[in-house]
C-alpha atoms as a PDB file:
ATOM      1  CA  UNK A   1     -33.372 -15.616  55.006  1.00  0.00           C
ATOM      2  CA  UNK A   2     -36.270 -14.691  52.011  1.00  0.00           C
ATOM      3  CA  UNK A   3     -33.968 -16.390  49.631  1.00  0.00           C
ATOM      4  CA  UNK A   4     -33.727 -19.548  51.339  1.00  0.00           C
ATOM      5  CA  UNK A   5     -37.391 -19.325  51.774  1.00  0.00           C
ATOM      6  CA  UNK A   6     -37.495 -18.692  47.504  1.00  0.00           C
ATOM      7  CA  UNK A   7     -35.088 -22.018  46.905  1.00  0.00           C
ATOM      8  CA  UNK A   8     -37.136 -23.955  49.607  1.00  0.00           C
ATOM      9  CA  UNK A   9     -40.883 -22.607  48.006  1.00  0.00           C
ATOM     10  CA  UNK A  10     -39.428 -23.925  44.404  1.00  0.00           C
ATOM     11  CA  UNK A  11     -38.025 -27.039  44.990  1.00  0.00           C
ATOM     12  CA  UNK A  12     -41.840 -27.672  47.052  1.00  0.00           C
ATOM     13  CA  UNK A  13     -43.603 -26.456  44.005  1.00  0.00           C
ATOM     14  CA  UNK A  14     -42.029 -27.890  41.128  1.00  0.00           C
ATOM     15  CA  UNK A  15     -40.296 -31.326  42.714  1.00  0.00           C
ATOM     16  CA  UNK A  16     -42.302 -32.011  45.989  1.00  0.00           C
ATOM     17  CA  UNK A  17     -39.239 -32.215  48.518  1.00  0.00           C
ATOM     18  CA  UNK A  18     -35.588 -31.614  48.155  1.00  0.00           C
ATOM     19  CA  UNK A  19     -35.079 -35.305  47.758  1.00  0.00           C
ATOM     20  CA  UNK A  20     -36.637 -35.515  45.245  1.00  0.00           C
ATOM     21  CA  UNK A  21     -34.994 -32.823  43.137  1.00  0.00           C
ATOM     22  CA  UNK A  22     -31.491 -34.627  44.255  1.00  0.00           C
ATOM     23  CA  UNK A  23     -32.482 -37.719  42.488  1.00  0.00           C
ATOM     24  CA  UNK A  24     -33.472 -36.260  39.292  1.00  0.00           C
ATOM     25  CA  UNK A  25     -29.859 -33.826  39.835  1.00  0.00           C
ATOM     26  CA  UNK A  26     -28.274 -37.232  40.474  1.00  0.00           C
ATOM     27  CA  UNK A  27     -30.013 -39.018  37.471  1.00  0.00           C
ATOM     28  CA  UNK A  28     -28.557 -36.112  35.150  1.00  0.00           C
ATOM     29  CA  UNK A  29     -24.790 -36.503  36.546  1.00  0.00           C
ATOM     30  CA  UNK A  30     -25.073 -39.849  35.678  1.00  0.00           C
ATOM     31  CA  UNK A  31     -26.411 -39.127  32.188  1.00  0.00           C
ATOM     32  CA  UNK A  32     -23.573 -37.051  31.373  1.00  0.00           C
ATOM     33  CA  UNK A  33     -21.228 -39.358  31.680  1.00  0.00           C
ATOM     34  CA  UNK A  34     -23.281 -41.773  29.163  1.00  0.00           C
ATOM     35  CA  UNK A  35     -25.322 -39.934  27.372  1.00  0.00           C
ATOM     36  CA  UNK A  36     -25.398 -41.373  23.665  1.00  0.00           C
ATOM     37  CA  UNK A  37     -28.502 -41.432  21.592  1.00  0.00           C
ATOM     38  CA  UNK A  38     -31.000 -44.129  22.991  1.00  0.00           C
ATOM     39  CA  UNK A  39     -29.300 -44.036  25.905  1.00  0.00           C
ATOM     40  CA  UNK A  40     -32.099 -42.474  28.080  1.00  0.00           C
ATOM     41  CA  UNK A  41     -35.569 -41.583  27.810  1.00  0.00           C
ATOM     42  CA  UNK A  42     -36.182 -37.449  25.917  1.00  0.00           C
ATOM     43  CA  UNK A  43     -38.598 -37.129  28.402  1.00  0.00           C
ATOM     44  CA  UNK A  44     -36.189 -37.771  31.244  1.00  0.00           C
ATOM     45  CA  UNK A  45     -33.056 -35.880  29.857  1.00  0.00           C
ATOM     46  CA  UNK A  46     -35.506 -32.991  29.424  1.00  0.00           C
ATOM     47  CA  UNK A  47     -36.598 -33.344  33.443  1.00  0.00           C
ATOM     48  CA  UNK A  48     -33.128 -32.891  34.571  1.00  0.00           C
ATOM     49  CA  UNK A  49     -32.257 -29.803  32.215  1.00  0.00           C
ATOM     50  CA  UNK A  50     -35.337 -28.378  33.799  1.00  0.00           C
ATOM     51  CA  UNK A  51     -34.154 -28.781  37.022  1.00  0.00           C
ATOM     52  CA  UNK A  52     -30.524 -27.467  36.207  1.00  0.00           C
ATOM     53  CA  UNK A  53     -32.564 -24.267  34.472  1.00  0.00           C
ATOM     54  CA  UNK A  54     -34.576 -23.918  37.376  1.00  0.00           C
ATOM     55  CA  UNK A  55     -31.567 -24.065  39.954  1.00  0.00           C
ATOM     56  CA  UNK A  56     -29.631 -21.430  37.867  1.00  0.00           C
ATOM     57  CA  UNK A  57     -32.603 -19.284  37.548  1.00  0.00           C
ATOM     58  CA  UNK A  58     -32.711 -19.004  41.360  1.00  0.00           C
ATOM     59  CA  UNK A  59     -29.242 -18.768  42.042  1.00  0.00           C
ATOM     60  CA  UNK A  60     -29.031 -15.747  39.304  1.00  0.00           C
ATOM     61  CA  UNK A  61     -32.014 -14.212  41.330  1.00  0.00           C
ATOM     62  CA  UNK A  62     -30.242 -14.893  44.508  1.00  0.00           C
ATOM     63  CA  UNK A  63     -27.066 -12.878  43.430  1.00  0.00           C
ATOM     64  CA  UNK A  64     -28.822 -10.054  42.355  1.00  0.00           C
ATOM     65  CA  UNK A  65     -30.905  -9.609  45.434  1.00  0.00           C
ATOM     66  CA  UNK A  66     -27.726  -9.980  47.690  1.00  0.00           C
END
């Protein structure tokens, strides 16, 4: 229960609702497949590493609290 509460209280803090964090997640799937220089903005490549860091930063702190 407290770790759902820890994943809900970060995706609130640092992307405003969980929607939101799916379409920058969503964004960075599709920049995988064609990412080439000048494809996409820095700024947005660097949004949706963040948010990839920031999901495996929880999940790591979810395993070791289980």
């Amino acid at each position: 229960m407290i770790h759902d509460e820890v994943l809900v209280n970060w995706i609130e803090d640092t992307y405003g609702t969980p929607e939101e964090l799916a379409k920058i997640l969503d964004f960075g799937v599709e920049m995988l497949f064609y990412l080439e220089e000048g494809s996409f903005d820095r700024k947005e490549v660097q949004q949706v590493v963040a948010a990839m860091r920031g999901i495996v930063v929880i999940l790591r702190c979810l395993k070791d609290t289980s």
